[in-house]
C-alpha atoms as a PDB file:
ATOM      1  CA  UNK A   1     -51.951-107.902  35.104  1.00  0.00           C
ATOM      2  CA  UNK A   2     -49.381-109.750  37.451  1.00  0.00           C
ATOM      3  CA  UNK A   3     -51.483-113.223  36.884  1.00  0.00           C
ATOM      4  CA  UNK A   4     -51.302-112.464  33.070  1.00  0.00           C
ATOM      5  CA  UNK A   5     -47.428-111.942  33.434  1.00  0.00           C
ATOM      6  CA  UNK A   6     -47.046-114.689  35.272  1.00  0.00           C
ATOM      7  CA  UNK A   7     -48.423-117.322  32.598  1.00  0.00           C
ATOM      8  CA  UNK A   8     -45.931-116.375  30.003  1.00  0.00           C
ATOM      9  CA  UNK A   9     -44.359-118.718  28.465  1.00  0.00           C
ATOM     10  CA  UNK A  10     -41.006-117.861  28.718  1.00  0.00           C
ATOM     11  CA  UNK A  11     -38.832-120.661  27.206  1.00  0.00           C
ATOM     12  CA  UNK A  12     -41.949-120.861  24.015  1.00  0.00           C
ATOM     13  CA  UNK A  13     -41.142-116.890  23.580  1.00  0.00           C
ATOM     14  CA  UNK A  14     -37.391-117.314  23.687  1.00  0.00           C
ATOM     15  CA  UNK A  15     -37.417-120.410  21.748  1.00  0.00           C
ATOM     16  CA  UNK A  16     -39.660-118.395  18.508  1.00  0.00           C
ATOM     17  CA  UNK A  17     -37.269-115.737  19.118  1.00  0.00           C
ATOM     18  CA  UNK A  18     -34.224-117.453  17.932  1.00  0.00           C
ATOM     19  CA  UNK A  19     -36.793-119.005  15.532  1.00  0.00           C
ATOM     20  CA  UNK A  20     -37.306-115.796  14.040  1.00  0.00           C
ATOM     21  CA  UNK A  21     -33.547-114.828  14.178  1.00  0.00           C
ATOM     22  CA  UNK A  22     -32.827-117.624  12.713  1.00  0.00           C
ATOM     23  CA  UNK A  23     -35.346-116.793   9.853  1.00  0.00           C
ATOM     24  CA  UNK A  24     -34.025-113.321   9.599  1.00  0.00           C
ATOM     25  CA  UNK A  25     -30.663-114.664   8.913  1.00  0.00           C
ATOM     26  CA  UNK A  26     -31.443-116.768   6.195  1.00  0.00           C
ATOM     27  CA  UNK A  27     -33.190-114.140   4.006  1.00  0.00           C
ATOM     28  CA  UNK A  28     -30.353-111.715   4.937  1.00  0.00           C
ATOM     29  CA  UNK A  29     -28.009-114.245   3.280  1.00  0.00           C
ATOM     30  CA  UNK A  30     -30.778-115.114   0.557  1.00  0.00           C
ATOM     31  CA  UNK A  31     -30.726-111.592  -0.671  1.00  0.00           C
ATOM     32  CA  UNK A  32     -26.657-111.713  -0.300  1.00  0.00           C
ATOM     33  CA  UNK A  33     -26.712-114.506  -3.163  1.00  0.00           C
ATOM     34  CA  UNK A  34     -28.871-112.611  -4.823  1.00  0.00           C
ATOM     35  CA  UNK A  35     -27.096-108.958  -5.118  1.00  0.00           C
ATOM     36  CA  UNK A  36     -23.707-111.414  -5.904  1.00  0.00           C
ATOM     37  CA  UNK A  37     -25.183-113.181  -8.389  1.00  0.00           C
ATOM     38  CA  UNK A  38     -27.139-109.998  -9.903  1.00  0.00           C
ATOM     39  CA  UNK A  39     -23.938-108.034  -9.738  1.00  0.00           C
ATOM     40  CA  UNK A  40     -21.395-110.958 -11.724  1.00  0.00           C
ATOM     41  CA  UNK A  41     -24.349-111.028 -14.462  1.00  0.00           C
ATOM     42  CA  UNK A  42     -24.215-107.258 -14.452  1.00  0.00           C
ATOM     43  CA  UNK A  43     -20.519-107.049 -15.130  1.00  0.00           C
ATOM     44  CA  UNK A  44     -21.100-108.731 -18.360  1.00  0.00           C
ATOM     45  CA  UNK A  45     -22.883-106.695 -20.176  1.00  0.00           C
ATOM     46  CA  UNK A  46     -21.891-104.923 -22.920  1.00  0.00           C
ATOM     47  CA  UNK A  47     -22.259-101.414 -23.938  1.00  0.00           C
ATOM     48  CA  UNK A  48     -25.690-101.867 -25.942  1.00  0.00           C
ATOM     49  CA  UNK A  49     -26.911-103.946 -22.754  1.00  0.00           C
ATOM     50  CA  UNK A  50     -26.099-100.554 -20.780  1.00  0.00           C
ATOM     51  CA  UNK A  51     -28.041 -98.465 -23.396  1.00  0.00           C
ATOM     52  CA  UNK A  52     -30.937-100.824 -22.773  1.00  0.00           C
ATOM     53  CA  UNK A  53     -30.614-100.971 -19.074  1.00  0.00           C
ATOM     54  CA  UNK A  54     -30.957 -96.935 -19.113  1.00  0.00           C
ATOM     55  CA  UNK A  55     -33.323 -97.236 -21.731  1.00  0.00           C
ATOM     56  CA  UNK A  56     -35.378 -99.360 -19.377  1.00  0.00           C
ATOM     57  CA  UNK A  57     -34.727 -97.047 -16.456  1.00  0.00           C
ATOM     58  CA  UNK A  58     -36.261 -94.180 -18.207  1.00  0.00           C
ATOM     59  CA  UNK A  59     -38.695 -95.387 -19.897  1.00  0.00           C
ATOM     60  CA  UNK A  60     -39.958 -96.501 -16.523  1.00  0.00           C
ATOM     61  CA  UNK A  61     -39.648 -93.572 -15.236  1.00  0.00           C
ATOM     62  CA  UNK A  62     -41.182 -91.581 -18.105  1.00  0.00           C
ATOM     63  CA  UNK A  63     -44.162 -94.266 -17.681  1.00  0.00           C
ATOM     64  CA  UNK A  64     -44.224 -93.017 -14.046  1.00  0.00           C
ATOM     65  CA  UNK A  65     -44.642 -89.252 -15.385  1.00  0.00           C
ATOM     66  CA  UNK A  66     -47.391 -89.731 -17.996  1.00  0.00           C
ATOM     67  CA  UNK A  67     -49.652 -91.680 -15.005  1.00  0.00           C
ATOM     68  CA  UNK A  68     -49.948 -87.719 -13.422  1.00  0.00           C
ATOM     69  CA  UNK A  69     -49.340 -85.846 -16.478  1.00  0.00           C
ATOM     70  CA  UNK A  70     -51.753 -84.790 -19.297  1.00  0.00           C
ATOM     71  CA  UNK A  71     -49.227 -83.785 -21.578  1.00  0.00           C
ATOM     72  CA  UNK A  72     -47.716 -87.380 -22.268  1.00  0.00           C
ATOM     73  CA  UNK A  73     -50.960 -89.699 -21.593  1.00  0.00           C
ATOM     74  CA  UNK A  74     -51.339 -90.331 -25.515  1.00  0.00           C
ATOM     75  CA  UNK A  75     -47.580 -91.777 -25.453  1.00  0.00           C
ATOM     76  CA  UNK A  76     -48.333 -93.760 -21.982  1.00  0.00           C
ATOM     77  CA  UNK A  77     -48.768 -97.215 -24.740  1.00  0.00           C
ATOM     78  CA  UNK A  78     -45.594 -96.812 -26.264  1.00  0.00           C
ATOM     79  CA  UNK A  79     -43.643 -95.634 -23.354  1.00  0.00           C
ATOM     80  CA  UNK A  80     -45.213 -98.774 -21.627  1.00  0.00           C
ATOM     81  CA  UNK A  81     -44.106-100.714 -24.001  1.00  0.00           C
ATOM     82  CA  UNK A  82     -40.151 -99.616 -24.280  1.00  0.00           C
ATOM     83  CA  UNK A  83     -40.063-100.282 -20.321  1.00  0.00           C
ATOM     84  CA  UNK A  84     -41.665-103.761 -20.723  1.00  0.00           C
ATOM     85  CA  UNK A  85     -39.761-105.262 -23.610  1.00  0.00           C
ATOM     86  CA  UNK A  86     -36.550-103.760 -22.182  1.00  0.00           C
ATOM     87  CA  UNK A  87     -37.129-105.343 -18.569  1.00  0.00           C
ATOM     88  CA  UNK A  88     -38.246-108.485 -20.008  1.00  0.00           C
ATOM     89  CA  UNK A  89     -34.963-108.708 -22.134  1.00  0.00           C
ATOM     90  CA  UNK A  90     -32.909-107.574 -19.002  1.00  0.00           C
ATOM     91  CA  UNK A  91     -34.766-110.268 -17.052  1.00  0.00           C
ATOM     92  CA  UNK A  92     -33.616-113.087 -19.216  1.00  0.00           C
ATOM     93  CA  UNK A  93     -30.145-111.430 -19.668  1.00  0.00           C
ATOM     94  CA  UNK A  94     -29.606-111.352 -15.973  1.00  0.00           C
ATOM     95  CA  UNK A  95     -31.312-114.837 -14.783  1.00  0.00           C
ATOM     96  CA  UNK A  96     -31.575-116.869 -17.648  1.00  0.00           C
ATOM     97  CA  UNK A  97     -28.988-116.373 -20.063  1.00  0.00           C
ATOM     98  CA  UNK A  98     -26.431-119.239 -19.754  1.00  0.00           C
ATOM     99  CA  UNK A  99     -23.946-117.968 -21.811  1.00  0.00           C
ATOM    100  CA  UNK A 100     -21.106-116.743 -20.354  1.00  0.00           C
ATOM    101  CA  UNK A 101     -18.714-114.674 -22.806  1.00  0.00           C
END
């Protein structure tokens, strides 16, 4: 065990330490940008943009439900549906939508 410890290569496991700090960092300010940017989008929407942001919320959630629950599995399609054209639409709203009012 001593001969193992002794053939560490210290400086290489220092230096891909502050590699990985370094790394760490940059995604920590990455996903900074990213709740900024997501949050000065957000505080545009309007009131119907709300409605489809819960509407989105739910319907995700209800979609969620009806995976473990007999009761709602013939409405899993449409419930499916509300969740996917409402995220799509909040998708573009949020990231693509140049338009600032």
């Amino acid at each position: 065990m001593k001969n193992y410890l002794d053939s560490i290569d210290r400086a290489a496991l220092r230096s891909r330490a502050e590699q990985m700090l370094h790394t760490a960092g940059d995604a920590c300010d990455q996903a900074g940008r990213f709740m900024n940017t997501t949050t000065e989008k957000i505080r545009g929407f309007s009131l119907i943009e709300f409605f489809i942001y819960e509407t989105c919320l739910l319907s995700f959630g209800l979609w969620l439900g009806t995976c473990f629950s007999k009761f709602f599995k013939k409405f899993r399609a449409i419930i499916f549906a509300a969740f996917a054209a409402t995220w799509l639409y909040l998708l573009w709203r949020v990231f693509f939508d140049e338009d600032e009012n």
